[in-house]
PDB file of N, CA and C in Angstrom:
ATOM      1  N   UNK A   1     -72.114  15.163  13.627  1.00  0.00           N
ATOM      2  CA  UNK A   1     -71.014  14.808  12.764  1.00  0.00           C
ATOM      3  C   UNK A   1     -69.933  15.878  12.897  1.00  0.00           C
ATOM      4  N   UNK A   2     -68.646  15.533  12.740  1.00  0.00           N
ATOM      5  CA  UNK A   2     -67.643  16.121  13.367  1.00  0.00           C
ATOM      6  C   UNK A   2     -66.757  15.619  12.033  1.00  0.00           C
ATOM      7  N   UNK A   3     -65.916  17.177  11.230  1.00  0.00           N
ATOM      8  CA  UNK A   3     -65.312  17.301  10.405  1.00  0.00           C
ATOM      9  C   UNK A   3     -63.875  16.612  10.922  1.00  0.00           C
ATOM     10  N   UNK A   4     -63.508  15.471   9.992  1.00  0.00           N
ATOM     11  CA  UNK A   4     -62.193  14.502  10.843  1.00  0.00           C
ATOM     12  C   UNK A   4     -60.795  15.512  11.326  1.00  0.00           C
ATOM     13  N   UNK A   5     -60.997  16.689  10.109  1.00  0.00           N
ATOM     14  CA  UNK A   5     -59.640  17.874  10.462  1.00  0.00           C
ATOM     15  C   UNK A   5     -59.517  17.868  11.948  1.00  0.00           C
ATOM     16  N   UNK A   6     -61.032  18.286  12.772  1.00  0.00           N
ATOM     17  CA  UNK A   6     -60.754  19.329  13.694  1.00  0.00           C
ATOM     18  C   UNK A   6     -60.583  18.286  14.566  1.00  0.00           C
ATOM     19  N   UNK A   7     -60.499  17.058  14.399  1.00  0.00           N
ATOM     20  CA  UNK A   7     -59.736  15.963  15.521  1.00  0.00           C
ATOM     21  C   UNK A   7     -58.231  15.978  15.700  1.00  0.00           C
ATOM     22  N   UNK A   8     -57.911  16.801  14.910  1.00  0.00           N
ATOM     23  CA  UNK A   8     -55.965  16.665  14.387  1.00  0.00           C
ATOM     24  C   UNK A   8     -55.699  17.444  15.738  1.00  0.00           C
ATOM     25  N   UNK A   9     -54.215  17.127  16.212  1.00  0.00           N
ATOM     26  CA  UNK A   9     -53.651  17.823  17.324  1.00  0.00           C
ATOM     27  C   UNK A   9     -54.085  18.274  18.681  1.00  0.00           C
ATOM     28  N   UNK A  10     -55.221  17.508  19.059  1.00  0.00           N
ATOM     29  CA  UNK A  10     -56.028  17.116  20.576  1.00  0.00           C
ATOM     30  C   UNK A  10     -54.782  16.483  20.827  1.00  0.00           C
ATOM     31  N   UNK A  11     -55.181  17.064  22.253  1.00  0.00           N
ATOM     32  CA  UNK A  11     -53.871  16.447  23.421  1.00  0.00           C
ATOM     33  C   UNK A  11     -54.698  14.720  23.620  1.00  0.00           C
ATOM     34  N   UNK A  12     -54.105  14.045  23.788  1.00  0.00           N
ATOM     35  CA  UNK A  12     -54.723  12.463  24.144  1.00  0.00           C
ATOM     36  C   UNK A  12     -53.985  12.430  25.491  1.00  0.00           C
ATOM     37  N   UNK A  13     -55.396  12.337  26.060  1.00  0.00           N
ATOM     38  CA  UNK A  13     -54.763  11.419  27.825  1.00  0.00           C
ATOM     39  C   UNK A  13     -55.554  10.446  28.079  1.00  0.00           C
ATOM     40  N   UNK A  14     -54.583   9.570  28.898  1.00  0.00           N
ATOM     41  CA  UNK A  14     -54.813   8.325  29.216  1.00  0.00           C
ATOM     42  C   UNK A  14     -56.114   8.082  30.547  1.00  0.00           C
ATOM     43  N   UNK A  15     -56.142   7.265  31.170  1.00  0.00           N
ATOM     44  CA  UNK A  15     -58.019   7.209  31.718  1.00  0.00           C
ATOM     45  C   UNK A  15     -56.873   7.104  33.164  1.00  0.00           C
ATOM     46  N   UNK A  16     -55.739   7.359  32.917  1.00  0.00           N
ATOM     47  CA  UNK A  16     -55.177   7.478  34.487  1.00  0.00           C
ATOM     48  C   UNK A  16     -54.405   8.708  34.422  1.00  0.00           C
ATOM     49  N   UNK A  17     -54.919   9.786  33.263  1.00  0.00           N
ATOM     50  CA  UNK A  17     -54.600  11.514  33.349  1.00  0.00           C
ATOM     51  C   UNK A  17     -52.817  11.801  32.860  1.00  0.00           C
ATOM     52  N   UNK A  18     -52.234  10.643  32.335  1.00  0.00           N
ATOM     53  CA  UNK A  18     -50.603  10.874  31.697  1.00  0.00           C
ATOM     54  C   UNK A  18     -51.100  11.854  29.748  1.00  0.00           C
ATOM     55  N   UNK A  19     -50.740  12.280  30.416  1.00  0.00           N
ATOM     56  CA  UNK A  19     -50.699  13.114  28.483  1.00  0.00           C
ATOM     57  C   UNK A  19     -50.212  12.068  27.707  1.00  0.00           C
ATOM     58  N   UNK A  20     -50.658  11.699  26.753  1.00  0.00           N
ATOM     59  CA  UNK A  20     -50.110  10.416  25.612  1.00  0.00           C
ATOM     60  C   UNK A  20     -49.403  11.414  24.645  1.00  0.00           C
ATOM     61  N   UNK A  21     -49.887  12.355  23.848  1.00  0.00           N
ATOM     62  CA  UNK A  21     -49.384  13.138  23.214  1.00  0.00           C
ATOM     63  C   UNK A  21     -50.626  14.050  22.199  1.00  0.00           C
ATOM     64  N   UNK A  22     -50.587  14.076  21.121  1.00  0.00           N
ATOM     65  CA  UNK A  22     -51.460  15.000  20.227  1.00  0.00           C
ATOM     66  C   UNK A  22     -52.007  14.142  18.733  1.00  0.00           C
ATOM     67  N   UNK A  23     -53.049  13.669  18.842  1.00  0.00           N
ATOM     68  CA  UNK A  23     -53.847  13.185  17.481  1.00  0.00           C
ATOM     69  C   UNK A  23     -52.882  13.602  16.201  1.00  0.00           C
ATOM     70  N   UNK A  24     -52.618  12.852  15.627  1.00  0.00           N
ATOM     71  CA  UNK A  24     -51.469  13.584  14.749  1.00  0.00           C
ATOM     72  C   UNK A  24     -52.659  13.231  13.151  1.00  0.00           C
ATOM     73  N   UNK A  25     -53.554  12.055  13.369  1.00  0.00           N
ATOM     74  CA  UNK A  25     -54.151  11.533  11.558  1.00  0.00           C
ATOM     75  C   UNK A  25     -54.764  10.365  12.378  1.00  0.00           C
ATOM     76  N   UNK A  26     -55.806  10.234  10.989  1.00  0.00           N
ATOM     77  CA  UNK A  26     -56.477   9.321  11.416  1.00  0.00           C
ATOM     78  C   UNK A  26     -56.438   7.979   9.863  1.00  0.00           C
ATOM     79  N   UNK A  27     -57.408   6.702  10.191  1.00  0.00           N
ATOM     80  CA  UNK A  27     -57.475   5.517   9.337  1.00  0.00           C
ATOM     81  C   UNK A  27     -59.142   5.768   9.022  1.00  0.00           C
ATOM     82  N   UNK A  28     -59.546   5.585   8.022  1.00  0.00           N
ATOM     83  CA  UNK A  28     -60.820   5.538   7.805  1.00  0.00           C
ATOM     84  C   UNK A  28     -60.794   4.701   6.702  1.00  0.00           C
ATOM     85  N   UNK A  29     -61.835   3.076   6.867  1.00  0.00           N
ATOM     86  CA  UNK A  29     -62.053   2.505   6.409  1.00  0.00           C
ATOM     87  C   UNK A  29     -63.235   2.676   5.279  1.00  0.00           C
ATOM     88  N   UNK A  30     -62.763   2.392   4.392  1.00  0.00           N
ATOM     89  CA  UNK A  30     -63.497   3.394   2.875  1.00  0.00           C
ATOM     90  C   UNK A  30     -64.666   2.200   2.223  1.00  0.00           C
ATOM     91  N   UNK A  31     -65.187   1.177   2.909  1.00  0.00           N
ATOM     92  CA  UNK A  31     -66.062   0.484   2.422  1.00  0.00           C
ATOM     93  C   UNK A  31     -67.471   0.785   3.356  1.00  0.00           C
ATOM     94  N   UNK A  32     -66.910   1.377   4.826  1.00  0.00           N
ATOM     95  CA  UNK A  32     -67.934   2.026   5.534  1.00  0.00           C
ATOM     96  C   UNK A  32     -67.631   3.412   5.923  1.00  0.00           C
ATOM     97  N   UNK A  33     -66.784   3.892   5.536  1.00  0.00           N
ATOM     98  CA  UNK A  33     -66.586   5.642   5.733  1.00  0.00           C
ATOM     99  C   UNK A  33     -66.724   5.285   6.987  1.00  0.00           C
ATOM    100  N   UNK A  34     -66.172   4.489   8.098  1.00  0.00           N
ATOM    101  CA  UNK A  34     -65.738   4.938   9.373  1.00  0.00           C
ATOM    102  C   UNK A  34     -64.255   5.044   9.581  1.00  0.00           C
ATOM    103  N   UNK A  35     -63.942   6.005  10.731  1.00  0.00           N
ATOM    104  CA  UNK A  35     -62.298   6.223  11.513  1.00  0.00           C
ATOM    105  C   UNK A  35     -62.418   4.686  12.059  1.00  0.00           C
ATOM    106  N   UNK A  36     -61.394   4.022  12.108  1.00  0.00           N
ATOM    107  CA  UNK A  36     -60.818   2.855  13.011  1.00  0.00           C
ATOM    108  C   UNK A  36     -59.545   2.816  13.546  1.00  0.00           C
ATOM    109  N   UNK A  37     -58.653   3.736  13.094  1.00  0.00           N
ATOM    110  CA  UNK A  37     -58.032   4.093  13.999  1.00  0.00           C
ATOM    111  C   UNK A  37     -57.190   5.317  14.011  1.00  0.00           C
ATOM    112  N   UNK A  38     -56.746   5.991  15.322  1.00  0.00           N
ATOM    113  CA  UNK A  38     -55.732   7.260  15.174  1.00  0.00           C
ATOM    114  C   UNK A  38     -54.764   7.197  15.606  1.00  0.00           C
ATOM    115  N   UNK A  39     -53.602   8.386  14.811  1.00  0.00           N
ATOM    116  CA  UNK A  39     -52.359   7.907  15.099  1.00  0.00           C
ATOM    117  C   UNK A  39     -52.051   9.402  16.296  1.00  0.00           C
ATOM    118  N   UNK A  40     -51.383   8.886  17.265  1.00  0.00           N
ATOM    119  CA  UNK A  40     -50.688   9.679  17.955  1.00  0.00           C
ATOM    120  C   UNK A  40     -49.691  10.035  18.283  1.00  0.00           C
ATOM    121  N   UNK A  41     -49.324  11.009  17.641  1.00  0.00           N
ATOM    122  CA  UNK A  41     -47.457  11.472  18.595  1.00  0.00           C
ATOM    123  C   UNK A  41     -47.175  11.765  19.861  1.00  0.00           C
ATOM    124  N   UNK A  42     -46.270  10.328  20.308  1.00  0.00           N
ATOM    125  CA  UNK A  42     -46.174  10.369  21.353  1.00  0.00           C
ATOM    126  C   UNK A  42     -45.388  11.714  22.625  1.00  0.00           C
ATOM    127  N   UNK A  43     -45.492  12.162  23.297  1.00  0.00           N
ATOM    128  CA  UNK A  43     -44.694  12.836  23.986  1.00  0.00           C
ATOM    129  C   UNK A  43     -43.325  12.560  24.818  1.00  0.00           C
ATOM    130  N   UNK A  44     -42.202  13.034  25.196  1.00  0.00           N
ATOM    131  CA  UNK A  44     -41.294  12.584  25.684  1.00  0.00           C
ATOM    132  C   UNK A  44     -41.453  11.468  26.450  1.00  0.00           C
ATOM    133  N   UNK A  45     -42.419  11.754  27.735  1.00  0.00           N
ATOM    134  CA  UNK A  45     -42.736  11.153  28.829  1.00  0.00           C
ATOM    135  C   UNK A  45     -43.308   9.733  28.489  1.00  0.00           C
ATOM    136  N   UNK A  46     -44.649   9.682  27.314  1.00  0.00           N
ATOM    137  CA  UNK A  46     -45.026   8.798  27.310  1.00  0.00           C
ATOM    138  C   UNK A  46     -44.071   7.618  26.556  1.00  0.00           C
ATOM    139  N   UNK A  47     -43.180   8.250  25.591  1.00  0.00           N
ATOM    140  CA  UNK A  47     -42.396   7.662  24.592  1.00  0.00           C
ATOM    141  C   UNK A  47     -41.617   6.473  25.981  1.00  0.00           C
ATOM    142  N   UNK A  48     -41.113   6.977  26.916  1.00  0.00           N
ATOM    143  CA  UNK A  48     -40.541   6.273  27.928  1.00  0.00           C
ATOM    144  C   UNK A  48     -41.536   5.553  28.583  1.00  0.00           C
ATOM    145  N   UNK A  49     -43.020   5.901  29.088  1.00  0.00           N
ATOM    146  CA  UNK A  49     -43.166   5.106  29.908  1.00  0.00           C
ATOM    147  C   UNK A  49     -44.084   3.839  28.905  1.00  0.00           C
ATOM    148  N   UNK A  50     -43.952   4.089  28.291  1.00  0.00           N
ATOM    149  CA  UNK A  50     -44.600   3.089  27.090  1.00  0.00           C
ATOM    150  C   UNK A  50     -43.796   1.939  26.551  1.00  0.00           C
ATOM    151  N   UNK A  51     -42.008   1.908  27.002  1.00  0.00           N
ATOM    152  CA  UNK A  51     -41.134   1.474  26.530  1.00  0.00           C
ATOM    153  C   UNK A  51     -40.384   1.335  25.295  1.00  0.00           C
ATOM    154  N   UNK A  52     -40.653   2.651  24.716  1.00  0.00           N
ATOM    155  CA  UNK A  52     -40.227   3.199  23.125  1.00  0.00           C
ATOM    156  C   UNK A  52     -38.417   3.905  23.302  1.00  0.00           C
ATOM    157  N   UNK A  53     -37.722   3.827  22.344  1.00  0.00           N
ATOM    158  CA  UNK A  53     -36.936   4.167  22.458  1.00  0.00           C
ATOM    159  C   UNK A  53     -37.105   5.746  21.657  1.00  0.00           C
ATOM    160  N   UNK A  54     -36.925   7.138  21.726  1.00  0.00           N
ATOM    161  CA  UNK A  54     -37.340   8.374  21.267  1.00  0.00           C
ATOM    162  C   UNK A  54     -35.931   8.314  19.864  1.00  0.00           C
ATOM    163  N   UNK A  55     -36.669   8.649  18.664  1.00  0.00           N
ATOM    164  CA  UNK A  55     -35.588   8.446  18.125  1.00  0.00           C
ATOM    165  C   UNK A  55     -34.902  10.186  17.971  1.00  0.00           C
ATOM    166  N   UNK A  56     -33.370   9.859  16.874  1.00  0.00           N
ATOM    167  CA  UNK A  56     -32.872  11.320  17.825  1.00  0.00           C
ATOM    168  C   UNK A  56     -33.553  12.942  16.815  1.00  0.00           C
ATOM    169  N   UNK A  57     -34.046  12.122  15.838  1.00  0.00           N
ATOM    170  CA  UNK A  57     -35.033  13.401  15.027  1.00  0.00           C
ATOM    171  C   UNK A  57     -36.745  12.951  15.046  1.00  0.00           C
ATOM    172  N   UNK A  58     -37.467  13.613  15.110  1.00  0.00           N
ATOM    173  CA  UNK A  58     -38.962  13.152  15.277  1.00  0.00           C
ATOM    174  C   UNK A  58     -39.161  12.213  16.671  1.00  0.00           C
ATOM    175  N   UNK A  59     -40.908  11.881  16.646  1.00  0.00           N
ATOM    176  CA  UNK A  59     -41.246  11.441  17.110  1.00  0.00           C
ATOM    177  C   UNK A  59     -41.700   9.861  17.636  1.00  0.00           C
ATOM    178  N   UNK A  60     -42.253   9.348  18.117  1.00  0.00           N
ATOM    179  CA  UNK A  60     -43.059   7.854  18.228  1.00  0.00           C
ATOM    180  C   UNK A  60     -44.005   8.376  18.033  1.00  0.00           C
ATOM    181  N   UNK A  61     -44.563   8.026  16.897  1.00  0.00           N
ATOM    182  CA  UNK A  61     -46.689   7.349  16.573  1.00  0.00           C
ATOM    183  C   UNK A  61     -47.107   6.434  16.335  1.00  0.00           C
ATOM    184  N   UNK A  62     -47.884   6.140  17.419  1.00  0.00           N
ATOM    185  CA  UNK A  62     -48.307   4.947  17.717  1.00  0.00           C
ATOM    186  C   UNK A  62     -50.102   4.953  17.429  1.00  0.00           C
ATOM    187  N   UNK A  63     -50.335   3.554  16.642  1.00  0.00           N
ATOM    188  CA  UNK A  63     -51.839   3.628  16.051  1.00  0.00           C
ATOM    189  C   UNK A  63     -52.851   3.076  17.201  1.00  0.00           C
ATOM    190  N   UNK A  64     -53.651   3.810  17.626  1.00  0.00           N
ATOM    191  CA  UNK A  64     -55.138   3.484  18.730  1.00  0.00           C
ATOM    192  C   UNK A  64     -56.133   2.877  17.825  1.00  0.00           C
ATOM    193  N   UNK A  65     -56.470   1.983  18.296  1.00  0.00           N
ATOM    194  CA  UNK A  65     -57.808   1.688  17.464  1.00  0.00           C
ATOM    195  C   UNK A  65     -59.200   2.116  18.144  1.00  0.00           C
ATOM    196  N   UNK A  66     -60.290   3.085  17.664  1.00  0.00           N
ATOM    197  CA  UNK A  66     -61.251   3.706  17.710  1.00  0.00           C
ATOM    198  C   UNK A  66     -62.108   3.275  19.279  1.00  0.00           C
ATOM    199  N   UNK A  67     -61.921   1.760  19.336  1.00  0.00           N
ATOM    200  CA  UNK A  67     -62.039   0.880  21.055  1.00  0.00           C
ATOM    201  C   UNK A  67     -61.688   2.004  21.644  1.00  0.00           C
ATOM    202  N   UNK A  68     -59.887   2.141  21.626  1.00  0.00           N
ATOM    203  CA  UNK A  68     -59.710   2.188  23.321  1.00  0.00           C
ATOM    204  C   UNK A  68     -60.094   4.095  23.736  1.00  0.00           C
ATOM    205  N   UNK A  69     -60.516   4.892  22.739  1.00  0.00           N
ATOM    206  CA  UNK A  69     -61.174   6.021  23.081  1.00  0.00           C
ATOM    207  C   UNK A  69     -62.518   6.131  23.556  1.00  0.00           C
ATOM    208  N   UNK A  70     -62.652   6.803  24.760  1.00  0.00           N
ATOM    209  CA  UNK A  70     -63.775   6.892  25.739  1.00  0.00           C
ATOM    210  C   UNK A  70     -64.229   8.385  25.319  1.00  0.00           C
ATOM    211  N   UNK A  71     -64.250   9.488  25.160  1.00  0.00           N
ATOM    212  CA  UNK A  71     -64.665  10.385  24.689  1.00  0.00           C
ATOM    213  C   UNK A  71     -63.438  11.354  23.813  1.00  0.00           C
ATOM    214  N   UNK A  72     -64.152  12.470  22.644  1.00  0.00           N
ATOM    215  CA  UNK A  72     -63.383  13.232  22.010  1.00  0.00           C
ATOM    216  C   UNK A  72     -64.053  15.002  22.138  1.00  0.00           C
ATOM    217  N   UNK A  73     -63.640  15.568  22.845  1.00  0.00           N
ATOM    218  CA  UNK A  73     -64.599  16.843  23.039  1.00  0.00           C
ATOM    219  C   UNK A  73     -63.138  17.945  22.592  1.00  0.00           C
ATOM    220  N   UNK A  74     -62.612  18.647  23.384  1.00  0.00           N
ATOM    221  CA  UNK A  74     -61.481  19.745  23.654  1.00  0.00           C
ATOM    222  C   UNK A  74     -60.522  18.719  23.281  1.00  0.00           C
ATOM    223  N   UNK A  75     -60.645  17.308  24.348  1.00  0.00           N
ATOM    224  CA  UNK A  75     -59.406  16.393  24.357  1.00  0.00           C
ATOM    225  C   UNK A  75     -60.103  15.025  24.133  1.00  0.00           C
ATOM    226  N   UNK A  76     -58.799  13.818  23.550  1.00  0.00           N
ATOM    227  CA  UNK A  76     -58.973  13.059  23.160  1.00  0.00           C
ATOM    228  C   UNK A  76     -59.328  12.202  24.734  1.00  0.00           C
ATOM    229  N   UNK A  77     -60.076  11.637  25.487  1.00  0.00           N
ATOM    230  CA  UNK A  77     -60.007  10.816  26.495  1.00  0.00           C
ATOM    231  C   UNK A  77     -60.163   9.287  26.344  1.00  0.00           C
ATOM    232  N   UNK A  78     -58.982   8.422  27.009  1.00  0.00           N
ATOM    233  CA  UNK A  78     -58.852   7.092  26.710  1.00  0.00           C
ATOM    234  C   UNK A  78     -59.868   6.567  27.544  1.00  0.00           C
ATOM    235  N   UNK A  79     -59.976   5.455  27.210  1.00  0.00           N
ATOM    236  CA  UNK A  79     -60.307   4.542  28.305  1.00  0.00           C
ATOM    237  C   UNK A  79     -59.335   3.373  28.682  1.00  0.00           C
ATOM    238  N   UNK A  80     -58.223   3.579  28.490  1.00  0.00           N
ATOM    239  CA  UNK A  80     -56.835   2.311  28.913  1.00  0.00           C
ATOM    240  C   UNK A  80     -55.911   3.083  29.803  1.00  0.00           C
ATOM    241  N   UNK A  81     -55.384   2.699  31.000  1.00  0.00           N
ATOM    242  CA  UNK A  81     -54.091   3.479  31.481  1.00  0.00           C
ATOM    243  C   UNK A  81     -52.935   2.921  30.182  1.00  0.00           C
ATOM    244  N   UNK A  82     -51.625   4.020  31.177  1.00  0.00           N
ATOM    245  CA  UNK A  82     -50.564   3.838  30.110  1.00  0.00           C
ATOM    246  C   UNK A  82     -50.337   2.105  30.618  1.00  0.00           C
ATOM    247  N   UNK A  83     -50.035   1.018  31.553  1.00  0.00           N
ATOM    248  CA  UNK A  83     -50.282  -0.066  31.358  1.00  0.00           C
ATOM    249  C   UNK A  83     -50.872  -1.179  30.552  1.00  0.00           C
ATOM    250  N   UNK A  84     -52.331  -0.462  30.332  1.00  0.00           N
ATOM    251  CA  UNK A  84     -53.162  -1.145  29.322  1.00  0.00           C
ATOM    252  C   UNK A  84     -52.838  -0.864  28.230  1.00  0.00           C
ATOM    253  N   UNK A  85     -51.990   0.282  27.720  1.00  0.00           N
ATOM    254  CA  UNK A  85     -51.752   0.427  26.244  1.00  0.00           C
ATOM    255  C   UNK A  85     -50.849  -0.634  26.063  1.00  0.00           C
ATOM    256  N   UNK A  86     -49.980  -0.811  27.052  1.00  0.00           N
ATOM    257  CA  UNK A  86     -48.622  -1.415  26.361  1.00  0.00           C
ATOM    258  C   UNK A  86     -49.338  -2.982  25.992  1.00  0.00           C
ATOM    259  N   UNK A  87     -50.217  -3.561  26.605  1.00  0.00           N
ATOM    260  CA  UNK A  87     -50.867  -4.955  25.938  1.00  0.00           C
ATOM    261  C   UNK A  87     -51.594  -4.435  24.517  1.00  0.00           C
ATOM    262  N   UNK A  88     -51.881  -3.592  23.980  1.00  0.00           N
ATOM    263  CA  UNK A  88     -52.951  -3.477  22.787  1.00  0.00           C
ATOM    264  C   UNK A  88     -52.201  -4.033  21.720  1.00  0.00           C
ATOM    265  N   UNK A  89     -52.596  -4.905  20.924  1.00  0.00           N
ATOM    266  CA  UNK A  89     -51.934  -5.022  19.566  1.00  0.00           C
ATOM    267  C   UNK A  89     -51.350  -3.766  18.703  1.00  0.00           C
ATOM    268  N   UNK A  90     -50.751  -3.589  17.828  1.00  0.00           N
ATOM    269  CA  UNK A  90     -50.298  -2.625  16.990  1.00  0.00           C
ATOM    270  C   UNK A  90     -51.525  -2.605  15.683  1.00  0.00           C
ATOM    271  N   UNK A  91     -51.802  -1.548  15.424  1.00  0.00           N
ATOM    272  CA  UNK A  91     -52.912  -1.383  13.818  1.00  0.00           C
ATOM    273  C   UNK A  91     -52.285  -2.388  13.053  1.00  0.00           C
ATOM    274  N   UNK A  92     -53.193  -2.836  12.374  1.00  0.00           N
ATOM    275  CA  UNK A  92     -52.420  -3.299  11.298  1.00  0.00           C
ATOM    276  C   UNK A  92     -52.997  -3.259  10.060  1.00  0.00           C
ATOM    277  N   UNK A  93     -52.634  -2.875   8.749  1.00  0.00           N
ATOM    278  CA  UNK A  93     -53.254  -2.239   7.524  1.00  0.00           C
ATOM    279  C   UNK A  93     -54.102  -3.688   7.080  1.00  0.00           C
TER     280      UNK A  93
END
């Protein structure tokens, strides 16, 4: 078991090695105390190749759902290239 803090601010890369950006918070569903999904701030690079427009203060965070992560150790590792993200649905509350 892994305290949800020390997931905050892992670099997230994609399963084709693009930096996505840094775990910024997570969703934890409170009828089973599980994470379902995390939010990530996106990085310059990905903000573009993702087709986001960067706005001109802050960032893009964009919600992963608990799926498309393949491991969490040092770093967050996906299992979607940046392609496959752009099909994922958006979280939705």
């Amino acid at each position: 078991m892994v305290e949800i803090s020390r997931l905050f601010w892992k670099k997230a890369f994609t399963s084709d090695a693009v930096l996505l950006g840094e775990v910024e918070s997570a969703e934890v569903d409170m009828n089973t105390w599980q994470v379902t999904n995390f939010y990530v701030g996106l990085t310059d690079e990905a903000t573009k190749k993702l087709g986001f427009k960067r706005p001109y203060l802050g960032k893009v965070v964009v919600c992963l759902p608990v799926s498309a992560i393949k491991s969490f150790k040092d770093t967050a590792l996906l299992n979607k290239t940046v392609d496959e993200l752009r099909s994922l649905k958006e979280c939705k509350e």
